[in-house]
C-alpha atoms as a PDB file:
ATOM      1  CA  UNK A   1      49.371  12.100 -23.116  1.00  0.00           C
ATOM      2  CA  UNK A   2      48.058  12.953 -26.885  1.00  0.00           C
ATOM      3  CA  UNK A   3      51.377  14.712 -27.178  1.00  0.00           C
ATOM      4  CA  UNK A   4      53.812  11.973 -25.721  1.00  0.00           C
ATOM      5  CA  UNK A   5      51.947   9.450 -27.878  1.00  0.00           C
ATOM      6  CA  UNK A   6      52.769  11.695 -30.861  1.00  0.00           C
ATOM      7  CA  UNK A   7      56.126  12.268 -30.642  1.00  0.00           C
ATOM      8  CA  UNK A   8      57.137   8.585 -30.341  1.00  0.00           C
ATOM      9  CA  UNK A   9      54.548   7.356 -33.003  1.00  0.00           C
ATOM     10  CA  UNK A  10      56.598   6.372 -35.221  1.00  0.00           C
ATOM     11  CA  UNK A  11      58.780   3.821 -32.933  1.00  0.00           C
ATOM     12  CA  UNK A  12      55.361   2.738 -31.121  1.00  0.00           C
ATOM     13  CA  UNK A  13      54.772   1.753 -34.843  1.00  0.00           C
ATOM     14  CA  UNK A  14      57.802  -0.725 -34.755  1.00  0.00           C
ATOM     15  CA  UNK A  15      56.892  -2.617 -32.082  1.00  0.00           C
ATOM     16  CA  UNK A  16      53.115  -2.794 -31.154  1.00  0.00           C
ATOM     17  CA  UNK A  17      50.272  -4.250 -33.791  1.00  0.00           C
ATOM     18  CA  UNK A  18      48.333  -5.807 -31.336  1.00  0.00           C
ATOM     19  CA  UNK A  19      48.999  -7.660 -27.727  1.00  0.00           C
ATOM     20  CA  UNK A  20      47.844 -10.804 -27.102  1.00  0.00           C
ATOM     21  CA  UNK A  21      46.939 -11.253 -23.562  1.00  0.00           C
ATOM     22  CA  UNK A  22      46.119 -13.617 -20.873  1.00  0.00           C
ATOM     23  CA  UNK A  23      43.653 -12.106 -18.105  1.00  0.00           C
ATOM     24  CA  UNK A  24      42.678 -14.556 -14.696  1.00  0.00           C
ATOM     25  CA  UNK A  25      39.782 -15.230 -12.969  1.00  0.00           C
ATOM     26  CA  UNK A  26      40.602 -14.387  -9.564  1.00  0.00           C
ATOM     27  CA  UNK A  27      43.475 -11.866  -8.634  1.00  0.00           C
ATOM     28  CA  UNK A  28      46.563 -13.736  -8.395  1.00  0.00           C
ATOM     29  CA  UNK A  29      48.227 -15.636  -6.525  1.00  0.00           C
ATOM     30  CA  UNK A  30      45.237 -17.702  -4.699  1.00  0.00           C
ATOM     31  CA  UNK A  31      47.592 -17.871  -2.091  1.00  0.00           C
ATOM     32  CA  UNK A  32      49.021 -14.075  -1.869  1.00  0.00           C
ATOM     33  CA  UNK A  33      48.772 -12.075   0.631  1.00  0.00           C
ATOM     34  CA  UNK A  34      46.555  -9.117   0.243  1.00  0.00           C
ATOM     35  CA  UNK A  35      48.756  -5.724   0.470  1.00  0.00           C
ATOM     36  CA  UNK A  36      47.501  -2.342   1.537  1.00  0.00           C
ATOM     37  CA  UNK A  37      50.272  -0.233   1.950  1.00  0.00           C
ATOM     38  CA  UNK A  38      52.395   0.352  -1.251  1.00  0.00           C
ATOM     39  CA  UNK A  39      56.190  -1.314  -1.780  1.00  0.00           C
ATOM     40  CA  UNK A  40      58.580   1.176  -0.175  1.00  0.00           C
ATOM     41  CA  UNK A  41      60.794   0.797  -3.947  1.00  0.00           C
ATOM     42  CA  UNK A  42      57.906   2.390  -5.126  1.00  0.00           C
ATOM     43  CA  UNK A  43      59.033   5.925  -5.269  1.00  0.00           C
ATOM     44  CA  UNK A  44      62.049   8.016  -6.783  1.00  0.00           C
ATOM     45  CA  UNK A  45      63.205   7.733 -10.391  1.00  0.00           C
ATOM     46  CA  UNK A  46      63.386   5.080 -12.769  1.00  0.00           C
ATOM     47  CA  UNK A  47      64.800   5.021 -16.352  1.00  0.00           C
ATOM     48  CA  UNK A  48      63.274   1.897 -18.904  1.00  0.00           C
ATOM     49  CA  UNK A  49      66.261   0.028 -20.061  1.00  0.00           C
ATOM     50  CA  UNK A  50      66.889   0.171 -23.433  1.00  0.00           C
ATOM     51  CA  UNK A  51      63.846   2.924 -23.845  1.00  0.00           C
ATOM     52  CA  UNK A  52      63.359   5.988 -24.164  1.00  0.00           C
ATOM     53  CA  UNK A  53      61.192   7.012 -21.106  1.00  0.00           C
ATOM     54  CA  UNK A  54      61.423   7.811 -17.994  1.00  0.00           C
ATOM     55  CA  UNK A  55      59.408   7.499 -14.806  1.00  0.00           C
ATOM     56  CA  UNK A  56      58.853   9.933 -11.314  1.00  0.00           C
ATOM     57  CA  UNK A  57      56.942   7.893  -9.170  1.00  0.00           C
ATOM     58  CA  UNK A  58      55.845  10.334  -6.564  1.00  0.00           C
ATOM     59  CA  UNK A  59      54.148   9.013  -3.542  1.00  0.00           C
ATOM     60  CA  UNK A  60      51.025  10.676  -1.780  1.00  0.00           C
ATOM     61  CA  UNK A  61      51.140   8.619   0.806  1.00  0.00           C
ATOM     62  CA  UNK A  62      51.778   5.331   1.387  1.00  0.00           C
ATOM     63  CA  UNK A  63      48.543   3.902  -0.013  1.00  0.00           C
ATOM     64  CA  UNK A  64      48.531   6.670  -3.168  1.00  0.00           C
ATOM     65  CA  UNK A  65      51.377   6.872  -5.634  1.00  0.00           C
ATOM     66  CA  UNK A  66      51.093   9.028  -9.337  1.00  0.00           C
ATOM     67  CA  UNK A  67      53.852   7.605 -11.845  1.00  0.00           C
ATOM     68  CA  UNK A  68      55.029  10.126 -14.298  1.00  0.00           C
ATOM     69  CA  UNK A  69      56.453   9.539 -17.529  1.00  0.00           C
ATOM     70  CA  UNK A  70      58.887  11.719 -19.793  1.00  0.00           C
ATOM     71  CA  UNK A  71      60.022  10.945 -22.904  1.00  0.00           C
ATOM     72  CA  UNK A  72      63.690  12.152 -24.474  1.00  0.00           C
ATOM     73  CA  UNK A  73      66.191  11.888 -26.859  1.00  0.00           C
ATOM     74  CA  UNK A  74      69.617  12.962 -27.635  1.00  0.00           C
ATOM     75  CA  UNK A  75      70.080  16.122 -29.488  1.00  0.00           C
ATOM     76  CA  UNK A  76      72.059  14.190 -31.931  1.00  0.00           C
ATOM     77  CA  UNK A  77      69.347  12.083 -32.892  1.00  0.00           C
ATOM     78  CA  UNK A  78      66.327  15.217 -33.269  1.00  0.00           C
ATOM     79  CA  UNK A  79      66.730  15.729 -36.991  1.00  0.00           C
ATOM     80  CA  UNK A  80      66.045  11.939 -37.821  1.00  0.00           C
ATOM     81  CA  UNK A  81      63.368  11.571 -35.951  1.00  0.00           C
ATOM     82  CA  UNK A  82      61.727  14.954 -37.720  1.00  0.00           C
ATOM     83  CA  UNK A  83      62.563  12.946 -41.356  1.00  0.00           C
ATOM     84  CA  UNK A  84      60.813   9.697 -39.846  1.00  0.00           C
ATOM     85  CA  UNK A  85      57.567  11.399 -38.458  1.00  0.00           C
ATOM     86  CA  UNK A  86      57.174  12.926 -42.105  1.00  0.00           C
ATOM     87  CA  UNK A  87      55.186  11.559 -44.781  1.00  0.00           C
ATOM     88  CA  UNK A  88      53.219  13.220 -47.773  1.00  0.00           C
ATOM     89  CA  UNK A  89      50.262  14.449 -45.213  1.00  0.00           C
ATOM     90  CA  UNK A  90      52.017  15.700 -42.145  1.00  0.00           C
ATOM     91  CA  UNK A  91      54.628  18.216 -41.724  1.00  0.00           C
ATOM     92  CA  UNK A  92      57.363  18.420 -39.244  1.00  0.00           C
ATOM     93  CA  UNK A  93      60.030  20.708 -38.089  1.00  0.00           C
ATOM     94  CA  UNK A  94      62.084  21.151 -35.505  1.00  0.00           C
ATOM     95  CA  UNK A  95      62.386  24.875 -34.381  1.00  0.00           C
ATOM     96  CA  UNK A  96      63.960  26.854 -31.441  1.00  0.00           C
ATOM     97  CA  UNK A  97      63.619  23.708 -29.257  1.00  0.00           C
ATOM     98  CA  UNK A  98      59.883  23.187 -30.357  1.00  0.00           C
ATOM     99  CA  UNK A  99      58.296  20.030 -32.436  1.00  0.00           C
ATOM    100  CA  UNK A 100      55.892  21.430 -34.805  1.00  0.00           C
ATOM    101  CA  UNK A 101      53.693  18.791 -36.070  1.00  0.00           C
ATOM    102  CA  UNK A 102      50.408  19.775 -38.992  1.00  0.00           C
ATOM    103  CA  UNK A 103      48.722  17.731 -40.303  1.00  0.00           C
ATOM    104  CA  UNK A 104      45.435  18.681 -42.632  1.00  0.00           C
ATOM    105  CA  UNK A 105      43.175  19.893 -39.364  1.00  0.00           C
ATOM    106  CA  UNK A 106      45.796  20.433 -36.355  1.00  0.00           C
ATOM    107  CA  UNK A 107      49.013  21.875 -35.417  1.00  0.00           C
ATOM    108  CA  UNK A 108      50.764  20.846 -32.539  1.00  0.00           C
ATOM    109  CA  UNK A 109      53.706  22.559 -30.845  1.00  0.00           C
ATOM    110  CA  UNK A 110      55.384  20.265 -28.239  1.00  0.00           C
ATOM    111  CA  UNK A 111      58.253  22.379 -26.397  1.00  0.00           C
ATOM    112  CA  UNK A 112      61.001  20.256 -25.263  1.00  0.00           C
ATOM    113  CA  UNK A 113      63.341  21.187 -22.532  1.00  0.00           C
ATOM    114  CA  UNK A 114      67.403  20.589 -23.266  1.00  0.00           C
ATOM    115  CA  UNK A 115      69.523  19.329 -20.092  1.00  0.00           C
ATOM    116  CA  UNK A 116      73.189  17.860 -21.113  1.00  0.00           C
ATOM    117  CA  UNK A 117      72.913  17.220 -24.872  1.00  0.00           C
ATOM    118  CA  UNK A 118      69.186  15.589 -24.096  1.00  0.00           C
ATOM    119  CA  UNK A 119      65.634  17.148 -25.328  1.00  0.00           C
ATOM    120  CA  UNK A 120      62.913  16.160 -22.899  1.00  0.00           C
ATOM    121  CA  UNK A 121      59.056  16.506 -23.225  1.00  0.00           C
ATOM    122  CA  UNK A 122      56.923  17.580 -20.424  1.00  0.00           C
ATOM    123  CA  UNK A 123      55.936  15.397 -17.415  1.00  0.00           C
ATOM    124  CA  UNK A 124      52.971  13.874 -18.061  1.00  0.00           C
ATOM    125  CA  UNK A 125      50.576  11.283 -15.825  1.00  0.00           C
ATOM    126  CA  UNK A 126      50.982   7.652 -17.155  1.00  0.00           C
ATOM    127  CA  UNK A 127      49.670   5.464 -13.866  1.00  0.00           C
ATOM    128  CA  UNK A 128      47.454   6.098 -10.758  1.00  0.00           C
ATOM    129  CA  UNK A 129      47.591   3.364  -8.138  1.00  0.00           C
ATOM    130  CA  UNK A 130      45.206   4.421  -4.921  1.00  0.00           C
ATOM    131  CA  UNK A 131      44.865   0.982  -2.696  1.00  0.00           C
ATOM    132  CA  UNK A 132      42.644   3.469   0.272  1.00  0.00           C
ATOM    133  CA  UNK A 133      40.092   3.571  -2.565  1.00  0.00           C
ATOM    134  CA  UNK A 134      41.117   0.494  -4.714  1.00  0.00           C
ATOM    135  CA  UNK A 135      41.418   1.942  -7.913  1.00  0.00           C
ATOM    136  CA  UNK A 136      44.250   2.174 -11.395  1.00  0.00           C
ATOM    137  CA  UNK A 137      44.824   4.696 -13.900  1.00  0.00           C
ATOM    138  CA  UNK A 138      46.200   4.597 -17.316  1.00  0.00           C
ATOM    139  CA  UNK A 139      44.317   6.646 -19.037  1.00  0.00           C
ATOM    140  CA  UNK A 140      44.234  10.228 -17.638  1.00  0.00           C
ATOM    141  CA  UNK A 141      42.178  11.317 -20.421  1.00  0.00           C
ATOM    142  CA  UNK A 142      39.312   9.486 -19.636  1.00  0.00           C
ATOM    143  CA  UNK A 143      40.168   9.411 -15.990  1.00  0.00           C
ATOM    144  CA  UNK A 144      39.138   5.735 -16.422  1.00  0.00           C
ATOM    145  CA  UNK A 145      39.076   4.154 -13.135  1.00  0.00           C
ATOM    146  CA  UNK A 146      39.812   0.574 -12.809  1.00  0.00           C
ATOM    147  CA  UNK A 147      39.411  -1.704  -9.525  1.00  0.00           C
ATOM    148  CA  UNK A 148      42.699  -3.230  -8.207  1.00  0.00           C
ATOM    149  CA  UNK A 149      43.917  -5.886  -6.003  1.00  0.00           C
ATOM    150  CA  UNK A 150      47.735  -6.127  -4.193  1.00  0.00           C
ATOM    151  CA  UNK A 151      48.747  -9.163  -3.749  1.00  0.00           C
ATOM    152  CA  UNK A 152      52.340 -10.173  -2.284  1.00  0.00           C
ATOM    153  CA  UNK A 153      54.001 -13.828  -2.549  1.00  0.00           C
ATOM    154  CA  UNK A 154      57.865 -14.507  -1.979  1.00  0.00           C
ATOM    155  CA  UNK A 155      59.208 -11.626  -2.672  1.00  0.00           C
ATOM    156  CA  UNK A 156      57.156 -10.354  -5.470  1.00  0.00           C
ATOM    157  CA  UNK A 157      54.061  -7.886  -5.932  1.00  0.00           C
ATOM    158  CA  UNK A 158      51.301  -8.426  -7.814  1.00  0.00           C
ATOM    159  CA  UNK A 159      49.387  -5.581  -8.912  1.00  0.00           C
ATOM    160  CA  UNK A 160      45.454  -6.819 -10.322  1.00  0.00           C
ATOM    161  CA  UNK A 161      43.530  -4.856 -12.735  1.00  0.00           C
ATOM    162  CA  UNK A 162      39.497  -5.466 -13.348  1.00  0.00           C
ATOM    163  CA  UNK A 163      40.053  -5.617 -17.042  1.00  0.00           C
ATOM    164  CA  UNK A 164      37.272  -7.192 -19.296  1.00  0.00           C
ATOM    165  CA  UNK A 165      34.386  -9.519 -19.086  1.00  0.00           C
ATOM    166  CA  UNK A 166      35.185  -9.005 -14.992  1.00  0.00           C
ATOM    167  CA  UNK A 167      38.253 -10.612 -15.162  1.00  0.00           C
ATOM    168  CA  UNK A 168      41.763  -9.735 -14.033  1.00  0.00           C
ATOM    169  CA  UNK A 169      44.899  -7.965 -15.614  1.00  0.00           C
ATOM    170  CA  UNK A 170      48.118  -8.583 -13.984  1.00  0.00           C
ATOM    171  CA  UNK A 171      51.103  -6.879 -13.607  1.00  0.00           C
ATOM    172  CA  UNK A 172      54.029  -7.736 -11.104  1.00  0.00           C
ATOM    173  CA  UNK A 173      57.077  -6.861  -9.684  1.00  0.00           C
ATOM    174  CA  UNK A 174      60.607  -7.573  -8.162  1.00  0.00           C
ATOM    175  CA  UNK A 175      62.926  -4.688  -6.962  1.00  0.00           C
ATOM    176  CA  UNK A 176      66.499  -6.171  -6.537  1.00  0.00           C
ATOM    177  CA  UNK A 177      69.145  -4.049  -5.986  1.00  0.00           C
ATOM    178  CA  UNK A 178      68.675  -0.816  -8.626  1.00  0.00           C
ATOM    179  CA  UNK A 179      67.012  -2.812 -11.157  1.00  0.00           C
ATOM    180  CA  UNK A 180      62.729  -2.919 -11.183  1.00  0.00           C
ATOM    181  CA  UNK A 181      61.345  -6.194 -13.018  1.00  0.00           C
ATOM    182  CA  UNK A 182      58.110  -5.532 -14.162  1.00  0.00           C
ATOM    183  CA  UNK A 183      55.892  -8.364 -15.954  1.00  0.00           C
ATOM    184  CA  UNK A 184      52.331  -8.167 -17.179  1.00  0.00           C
ATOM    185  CA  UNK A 185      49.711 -10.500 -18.947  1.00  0.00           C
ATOM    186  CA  UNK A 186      50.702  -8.826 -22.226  1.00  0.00           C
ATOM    187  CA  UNK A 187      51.724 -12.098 -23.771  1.00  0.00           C
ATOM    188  CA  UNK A 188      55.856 -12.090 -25.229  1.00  0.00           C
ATOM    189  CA  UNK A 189      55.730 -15.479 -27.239  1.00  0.00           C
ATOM    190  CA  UNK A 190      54.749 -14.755 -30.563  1.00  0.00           C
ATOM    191  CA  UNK A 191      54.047 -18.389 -31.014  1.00  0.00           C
ATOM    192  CA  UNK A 192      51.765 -18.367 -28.053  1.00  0.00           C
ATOM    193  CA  UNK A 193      48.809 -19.578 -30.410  1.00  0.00           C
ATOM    194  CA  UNK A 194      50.962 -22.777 -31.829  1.00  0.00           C
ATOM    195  CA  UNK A 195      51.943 -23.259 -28.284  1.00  0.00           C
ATOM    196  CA  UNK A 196      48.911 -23.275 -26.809  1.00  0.00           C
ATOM    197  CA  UNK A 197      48.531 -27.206 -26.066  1.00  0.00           C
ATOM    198  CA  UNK A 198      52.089 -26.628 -24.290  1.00  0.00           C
ATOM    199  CA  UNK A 199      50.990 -23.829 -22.028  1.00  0.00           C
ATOM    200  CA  UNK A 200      47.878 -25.729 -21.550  1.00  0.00           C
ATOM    201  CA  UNK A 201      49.630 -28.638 -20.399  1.00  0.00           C
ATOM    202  CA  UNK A 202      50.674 -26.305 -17.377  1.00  0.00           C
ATOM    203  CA  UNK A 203      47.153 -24.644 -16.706  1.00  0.00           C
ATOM    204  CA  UNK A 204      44.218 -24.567 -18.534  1.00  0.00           C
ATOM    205  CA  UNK A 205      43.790 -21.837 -21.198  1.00  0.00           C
ATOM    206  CA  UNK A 206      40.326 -20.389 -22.620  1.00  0.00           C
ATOM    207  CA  UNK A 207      40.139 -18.232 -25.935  1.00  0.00           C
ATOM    208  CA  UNK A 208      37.131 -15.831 -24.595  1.00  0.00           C
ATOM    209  CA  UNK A 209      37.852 -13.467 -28.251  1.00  0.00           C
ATOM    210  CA  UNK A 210      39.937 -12.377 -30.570  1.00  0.00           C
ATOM    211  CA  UNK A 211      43.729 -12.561 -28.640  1.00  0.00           C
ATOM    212  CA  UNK A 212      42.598 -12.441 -25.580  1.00  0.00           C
ATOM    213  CA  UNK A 213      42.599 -15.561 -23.233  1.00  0.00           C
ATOM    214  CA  UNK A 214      41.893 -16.616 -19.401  1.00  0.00           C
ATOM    215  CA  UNK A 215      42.766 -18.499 -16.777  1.00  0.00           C
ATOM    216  CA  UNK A 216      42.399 -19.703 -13.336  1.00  0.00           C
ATOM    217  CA  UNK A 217      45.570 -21.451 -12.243  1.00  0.00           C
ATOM    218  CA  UNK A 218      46.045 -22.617  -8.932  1.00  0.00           C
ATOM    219  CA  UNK A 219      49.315 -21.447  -6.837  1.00  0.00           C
ATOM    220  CA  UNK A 220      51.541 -24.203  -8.285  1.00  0.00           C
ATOM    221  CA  UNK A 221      50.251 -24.374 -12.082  1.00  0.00           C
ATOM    222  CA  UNK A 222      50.867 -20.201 -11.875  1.00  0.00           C
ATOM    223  CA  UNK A 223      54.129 -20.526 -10.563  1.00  0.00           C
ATOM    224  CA  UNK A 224      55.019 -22.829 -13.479  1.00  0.00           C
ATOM    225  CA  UNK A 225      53.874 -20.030 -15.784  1.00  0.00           C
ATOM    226  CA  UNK A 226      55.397 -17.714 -14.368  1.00  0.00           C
ATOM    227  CA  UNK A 227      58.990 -19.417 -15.047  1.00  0.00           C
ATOM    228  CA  UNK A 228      58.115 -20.128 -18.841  1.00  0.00           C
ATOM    229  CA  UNK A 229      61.384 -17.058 -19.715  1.00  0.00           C
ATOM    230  CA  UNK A 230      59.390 -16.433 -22.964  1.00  0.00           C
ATOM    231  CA  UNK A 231      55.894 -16.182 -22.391  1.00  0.00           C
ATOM    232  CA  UNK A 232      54.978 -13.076 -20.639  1.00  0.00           C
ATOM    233  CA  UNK A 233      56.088  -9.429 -21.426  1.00  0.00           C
ATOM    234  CA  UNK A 234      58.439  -8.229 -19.222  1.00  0.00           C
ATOM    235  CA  UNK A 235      60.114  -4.625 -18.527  1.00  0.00           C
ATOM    236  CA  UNK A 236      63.043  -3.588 -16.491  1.00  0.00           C
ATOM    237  CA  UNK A 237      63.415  -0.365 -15.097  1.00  0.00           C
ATOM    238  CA  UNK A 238      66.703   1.159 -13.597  1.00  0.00           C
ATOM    239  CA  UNK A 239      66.313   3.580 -10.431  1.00  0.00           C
ATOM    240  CA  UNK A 240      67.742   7.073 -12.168  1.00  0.00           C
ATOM    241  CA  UNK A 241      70.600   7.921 -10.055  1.00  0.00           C
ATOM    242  CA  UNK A 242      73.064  10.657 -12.118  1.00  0.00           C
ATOM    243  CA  UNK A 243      75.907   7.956 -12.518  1.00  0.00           C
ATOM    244  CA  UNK A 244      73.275   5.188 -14.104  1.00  0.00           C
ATOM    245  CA  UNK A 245      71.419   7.799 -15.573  1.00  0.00           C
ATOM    246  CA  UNK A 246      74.441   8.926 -17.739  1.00  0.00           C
ATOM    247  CA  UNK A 247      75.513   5.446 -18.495  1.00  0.00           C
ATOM    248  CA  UNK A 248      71.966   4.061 -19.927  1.00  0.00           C
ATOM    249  CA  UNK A 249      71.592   7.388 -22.212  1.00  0.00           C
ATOM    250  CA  UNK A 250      74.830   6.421 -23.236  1.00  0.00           C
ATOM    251  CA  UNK A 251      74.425   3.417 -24.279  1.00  0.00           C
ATOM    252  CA  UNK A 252      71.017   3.750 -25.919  1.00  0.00           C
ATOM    253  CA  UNK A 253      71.957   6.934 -28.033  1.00  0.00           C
ATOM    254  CA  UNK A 254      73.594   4.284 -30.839  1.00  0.00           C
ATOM    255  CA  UNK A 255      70.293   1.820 -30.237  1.00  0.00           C
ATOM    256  CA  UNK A 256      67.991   5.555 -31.212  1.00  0.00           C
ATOM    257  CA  UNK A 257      70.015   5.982 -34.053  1.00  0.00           C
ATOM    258  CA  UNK A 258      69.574   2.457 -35.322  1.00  0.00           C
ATOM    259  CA  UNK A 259      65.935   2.454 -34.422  1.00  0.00           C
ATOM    260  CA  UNK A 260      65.396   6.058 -36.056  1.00  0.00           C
ATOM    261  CA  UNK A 261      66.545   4.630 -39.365  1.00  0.00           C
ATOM    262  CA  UNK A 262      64.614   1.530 -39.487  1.00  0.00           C
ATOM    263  CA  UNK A 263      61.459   3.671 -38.560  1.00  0.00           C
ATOM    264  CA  UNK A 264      62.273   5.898 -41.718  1.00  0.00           C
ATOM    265  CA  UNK A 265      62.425   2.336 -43.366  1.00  0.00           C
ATOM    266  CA  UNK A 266      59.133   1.440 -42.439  1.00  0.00           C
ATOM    267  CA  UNK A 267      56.981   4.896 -42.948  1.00  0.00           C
ATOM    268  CA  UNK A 268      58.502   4.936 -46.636  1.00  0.00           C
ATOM    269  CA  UNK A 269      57.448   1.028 -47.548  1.00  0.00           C
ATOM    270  CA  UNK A 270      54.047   1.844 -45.358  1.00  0.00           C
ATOM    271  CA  UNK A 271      53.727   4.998 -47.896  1.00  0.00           C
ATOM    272  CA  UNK A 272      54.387   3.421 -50.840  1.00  0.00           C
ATOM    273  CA  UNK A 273      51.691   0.475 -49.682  1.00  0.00           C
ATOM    274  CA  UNK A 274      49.448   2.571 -48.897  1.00  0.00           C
ATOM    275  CA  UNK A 275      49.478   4.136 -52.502  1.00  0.00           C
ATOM    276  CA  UNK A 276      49.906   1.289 -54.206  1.00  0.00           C
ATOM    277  CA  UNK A 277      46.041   0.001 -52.082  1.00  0.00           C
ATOM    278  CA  UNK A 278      44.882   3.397 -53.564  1.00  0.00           C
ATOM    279  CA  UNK A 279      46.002   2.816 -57.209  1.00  0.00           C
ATOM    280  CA  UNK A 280      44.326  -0.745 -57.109  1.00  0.00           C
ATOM    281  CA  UNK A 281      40.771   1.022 -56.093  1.00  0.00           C
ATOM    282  CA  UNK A 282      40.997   4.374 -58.416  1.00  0.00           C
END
C-alpha cells in the first residue's frame, strides 16, 4: 500500500487536505434490513470514473469478499508524472519499466507492468469485508479490524463501519446497470460548516471535534439527507469489461495530462513556500 500511496502522491496532494465527516449513532437505516450474505454485483472488475484506479473484487464466499486496487497510467503521460514527483529532496527516474524513487534514507523501486500503451502497479489489498465474522479492512498494514453492519433499504446497501467514539461510518451503494454508486460520510459540501443550520433543519447535527460530526436521524430525516446532491462524497465505479475499459482510459488520458501539469504547478509554489517559511526563521 506504502508503494501505491507513493506513486500517486502528488495527485492525492490535489485533492485531499482533510475530510470532514459525519459518523451516526446507530448503523443506518433504523429501518434496514440487516444483510448477511454479500450483494451478488459485488464481484468482477470495476474501473473509478474519471480515476486512475482500478478494483478486483474477488469473492471468498458469499459472506467474504477482498477488493483489490491497481493503479495506472498511460505511457504517454510517465515522464510528467517523474517531473511532478521531483523536488529538491527526492529523486525520480523512470527506468526499464521501473519507478525509482530516493529520497535522503530510502530507495524505492516500484516495477510496473505495460499492457496496451498502459503502465500498471502491482495488485495490492485496499478493502476486507467478512460479514461471517463482522469485520472491515482498510488498512492492511495494520491489519486494523473494524466491526461492520449490512444494512439493505430500497434498493440500496449500506455498509457500517465502528469508526470513533463508538459511532458509525457509512458507506453505501447502488449497482444499476454497469455503473456502481458508491457514497460515504466523507462530507462533499465544502460549505458544510456555513450550512450547518440548513442541514440541521433536516436532522440534528453535533460537532463531537475538530471536522467531525454525528447524528442520529430517523428513517425519514436520513432519507432527506441522503437526497441533499451536494452533501455527501460520492464515487462511481464502472464494471471493467474490455469495450468500457478502453473507452474510460480513453477518455481520462487528456484529464492525466491536465492533472499532471497542475500537480507540477502546485509542488513548485509548495517549494518555493516552503523556502520562503525557512528564510523567515534563518
Amino acid at each position: 500500500m506504502e508503494k501505491l500511496r507513493l506513486f500517486f502522491l502528488s495527485l492525492l496532494l490535489i485533492f485531499f487536505s482533510g475530510c470532514t465527516i459525519l459518523l451516526f449513532e446507530n448503523p443506518i437505516p433504523n429501518k434496514g434490513e440487516i444483510v448477511q450474505v454479500l450483494p451478488e454485483f459485488l464481484n468482477g472488475q470495476f474501473l473509478k470514473k474519471e480515476e486512475q484506479i482500478y478494483y478486483d473484487i474477488e469473492r471468498l464466499n458469499d459472506k467474504h469478499c477482498i477488493i483489490y486496487g491497481t493503479n495506472w497510467i498511460h505511457k504517454d503521460s510517465i515522464y510528467a508524472l517523474v517531473e511532478s514527483l521531483k523536488n529538491d529532496s527526492t529523486y525520480v527516474e523512470f527506468k526499464e519499466s521501473t519507478l525509482i524513487i530516493k529520497d535522503k534514507d530510502t530507495t524505492q523501486k516500484i516495477i510496473l507492468r505495460l499492457d496496451k500503451d498502459i503502465y500498471y502497479t502491482a495488485k495490492e489489498p485496499a478493502y476486507e469485508i467478512n460479514l461471517e465474522k463482522g469485520y472491515f479492512i482498510h488498512d492492511f498494514e495494520k491489519k486494523l479490524e473494524k466491526r461492520i453492519v449490512l444494512k439493505s433499504y430500497k434498493n440500496k446497501y449500506f455498509l457500517n463501519i465502528i469508526d470513533q467514539e463508538k459511532k458509525w461510518f457509512a458507506v453505501w451503494l447502488k449497482m444499476k446497470n454497469d455503473s456502481l454508486t458508491i457514497w460515504n460520510s466523507q462530507i462533499a459540501d465544502t460549505s458544510f460548516v456555513e450550512n450547518l443550520d440548513y442541514y440541521n433543519g433536516l436532522t440534528r447535527i453535533n460537532k463531537i471535534e475538530d471536522k467531525t460530526y454525528a447524528a442520529n436521524p430517523s428513517n425519514e430525516e436520513l432519507f432527506k439527507l441522503l437526497k441533499e446532491p451536494s452533501l455527501f462524497h460520492e464515487q462511481i465505479w464502472v464494471r471493467a469489461g474490455d469495450s468500457n475499459k478502453q473507452n474510460w482510459i480513453g477518455k481520462i488520458i487528456g484529464i492525466t495530462i491536465l492533472l499532471l501539469s497542475a500537480v507540477l504547478i502546485a509542488l513548485r509554489k509548495r517549494n518555493n513556500n516552503i523556502n520562503l517559511d525557512y528564510k523567515k526563521f534563518f
